[in-house]
C-alpha atoms as a PDB file:
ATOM      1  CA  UNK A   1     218.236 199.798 123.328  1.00  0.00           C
ATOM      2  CA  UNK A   2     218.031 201.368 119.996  1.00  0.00           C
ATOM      3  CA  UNK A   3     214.603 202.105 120.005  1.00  0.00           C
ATOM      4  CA  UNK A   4     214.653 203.120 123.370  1.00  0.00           C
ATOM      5  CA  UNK A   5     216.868 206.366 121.979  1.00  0.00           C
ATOM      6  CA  UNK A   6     214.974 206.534 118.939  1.00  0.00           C
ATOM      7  CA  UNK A   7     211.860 207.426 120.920  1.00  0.00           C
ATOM      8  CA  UNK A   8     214.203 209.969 123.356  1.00  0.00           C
ATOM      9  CA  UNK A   9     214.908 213.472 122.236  1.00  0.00           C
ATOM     10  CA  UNK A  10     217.671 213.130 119.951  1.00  0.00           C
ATOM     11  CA  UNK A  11     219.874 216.299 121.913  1.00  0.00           C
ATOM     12  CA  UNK A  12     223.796 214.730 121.965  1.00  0.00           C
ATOM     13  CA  UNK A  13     226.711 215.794 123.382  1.00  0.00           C
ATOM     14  CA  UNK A  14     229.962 214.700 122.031  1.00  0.00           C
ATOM     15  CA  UNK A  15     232.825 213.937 124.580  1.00  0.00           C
ATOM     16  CA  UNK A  16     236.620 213.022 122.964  1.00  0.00           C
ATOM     17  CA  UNK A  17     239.769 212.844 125.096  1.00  0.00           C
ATOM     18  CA  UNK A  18     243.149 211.576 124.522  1.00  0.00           C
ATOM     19  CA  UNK A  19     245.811 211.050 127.162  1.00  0.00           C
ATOM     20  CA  UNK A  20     248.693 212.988 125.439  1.00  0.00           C
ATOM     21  CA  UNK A  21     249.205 216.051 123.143  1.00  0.00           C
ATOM     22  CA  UNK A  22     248.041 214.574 119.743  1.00  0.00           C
ATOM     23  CA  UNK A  23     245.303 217.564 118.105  1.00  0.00           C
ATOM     24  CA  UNK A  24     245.208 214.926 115.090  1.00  0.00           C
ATOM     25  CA  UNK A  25     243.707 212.061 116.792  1.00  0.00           C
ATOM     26  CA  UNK A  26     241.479 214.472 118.895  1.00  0.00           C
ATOM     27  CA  UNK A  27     240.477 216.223 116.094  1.00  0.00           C
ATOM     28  CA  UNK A  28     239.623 212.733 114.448  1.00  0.00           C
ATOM     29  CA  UNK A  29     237.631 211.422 116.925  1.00  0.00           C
ATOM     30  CA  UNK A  30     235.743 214.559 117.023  1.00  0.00           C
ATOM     31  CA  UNK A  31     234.642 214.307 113.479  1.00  0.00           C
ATOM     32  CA  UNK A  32     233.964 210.206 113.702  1.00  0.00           C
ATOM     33  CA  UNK A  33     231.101 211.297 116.609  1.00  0.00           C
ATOM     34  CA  UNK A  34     229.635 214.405 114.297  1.00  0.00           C
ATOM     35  CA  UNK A  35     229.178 212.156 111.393  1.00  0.00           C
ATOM     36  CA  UNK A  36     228.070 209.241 113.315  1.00  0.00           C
ATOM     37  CA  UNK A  37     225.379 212.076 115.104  1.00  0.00           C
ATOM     38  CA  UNK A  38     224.196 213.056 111.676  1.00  0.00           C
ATOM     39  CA  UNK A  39     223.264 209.807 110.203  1.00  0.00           C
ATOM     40  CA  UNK A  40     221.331 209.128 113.507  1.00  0.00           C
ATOM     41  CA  UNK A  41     219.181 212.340 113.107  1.00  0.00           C
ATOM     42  CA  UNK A  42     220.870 213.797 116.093  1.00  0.00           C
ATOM     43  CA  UNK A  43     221.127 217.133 116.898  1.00  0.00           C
ATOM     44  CA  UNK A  44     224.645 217.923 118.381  1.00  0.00           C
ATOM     45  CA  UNK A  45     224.500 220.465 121.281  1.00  0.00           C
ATOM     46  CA  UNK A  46     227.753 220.256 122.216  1.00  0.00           C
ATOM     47  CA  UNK A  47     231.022 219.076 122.050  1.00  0.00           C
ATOM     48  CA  UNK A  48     233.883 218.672 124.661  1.00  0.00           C
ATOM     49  CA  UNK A  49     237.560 217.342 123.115  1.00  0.00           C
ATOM     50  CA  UNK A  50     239.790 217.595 126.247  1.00  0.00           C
ATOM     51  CA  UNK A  51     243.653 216.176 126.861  1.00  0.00           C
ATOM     52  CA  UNK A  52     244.127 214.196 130.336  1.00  0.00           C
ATOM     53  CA  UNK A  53     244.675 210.928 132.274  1.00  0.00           C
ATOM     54  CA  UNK A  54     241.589 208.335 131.675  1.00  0.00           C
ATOM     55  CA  UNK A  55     242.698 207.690 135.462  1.00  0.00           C
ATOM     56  CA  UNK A  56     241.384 210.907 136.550  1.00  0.00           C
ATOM     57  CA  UNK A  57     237.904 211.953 136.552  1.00  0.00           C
ATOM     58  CA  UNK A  58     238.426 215.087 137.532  1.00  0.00           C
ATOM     59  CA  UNK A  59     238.773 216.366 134.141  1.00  0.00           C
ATOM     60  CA  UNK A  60     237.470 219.975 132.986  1.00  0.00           C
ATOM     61  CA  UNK A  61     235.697 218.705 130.339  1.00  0.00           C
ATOM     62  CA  UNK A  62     234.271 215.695 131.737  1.00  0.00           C
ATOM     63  CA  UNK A  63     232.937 218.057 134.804  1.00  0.00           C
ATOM     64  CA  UNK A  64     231.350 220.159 131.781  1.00  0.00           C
ATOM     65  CA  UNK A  65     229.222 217.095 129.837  1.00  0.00           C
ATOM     66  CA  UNK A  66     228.325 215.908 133.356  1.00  0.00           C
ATOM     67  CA  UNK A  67     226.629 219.469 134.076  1.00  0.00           C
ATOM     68  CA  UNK A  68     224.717 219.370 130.796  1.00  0.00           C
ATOM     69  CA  UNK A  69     223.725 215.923 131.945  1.00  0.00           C
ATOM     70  CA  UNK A  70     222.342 217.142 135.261  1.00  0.00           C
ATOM     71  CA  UNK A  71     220.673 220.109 133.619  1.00  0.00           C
ATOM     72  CA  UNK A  72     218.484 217.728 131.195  1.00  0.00           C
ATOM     73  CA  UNK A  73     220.297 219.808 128.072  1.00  0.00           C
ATOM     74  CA  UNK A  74     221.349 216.786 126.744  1.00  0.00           C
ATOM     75  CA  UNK A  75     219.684 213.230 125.896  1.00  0.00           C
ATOM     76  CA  UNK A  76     222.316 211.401 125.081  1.00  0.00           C
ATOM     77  CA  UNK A  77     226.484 211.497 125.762  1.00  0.00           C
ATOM     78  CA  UNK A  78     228.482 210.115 122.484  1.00  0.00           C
ATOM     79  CA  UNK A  79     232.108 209.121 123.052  1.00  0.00           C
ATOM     80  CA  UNK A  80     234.166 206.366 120.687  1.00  0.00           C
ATOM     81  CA  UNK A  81     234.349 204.128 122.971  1.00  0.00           C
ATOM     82  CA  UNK A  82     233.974 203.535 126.982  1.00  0.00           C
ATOM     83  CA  UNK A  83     237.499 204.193 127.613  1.00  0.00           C
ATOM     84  CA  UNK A  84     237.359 207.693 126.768  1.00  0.00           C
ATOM     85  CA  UNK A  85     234.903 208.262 129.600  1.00  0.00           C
ATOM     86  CA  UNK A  86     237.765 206.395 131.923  1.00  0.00           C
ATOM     87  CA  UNK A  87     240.089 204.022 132.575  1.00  0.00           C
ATOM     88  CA  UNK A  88     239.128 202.781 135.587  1.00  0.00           C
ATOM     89  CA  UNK A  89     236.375 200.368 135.151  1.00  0.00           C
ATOM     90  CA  UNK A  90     234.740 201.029 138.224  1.00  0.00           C
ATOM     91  CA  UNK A  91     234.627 204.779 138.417  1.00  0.00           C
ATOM     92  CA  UNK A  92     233.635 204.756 135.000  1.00  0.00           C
ATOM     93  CA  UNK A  93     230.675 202.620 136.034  1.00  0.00           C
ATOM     94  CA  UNK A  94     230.092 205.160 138.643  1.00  0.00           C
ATOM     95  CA  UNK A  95     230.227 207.989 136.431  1.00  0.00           C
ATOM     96  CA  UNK A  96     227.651 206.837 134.046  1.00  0.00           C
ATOM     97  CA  UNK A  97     225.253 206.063 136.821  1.00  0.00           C
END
């Protein structure tokens, strides 16, 4: 799979969330997927750091990298780990298809 995005465009979008009030952790993640873009050769197009329930997917921000998705501005979607995506193994599954 790594050569697979290797060969890709290298356009990434960076998605953080956290569940509850906590800038610090946000803010951390956020700069642990920037530095983690720019040793890949990336080029970040945008970023989306949003508060809310991994239970709901109908989050603001996750409605916003989905968009980019669907309008082929972005190759690839960077989070730190699955769970930020969603909770909810299923949807989540359903959300990256």
């Amino acid at each position: 799979m790594k050569n697979r995005i290797k060969n890709q465009d290298n356009r990434v979008w960076i998605y953080c969330r956290v569940d509850c009030p906590d800038d610090m952790t946000l803010m951390f993640q956020q700069e642990q997927m920037v530095e983690y873009a720019r040793k890949q050769g990336w080029e970040v197009v945008g970023i989306t750091a949003e508060q809310g329930t991994g239970l709901d997917f109908n989050r603001k921000g996750l409605k916003e990298v989905m968009e980019a998705v669907e309008a082929e501005r972005v190759d690839i979607v960077l989070a730190k780990s699955v769970c930020r995506i969603g909770r909810d193994v299923y949807k989540t599954m359903e959300c990256v298809e």
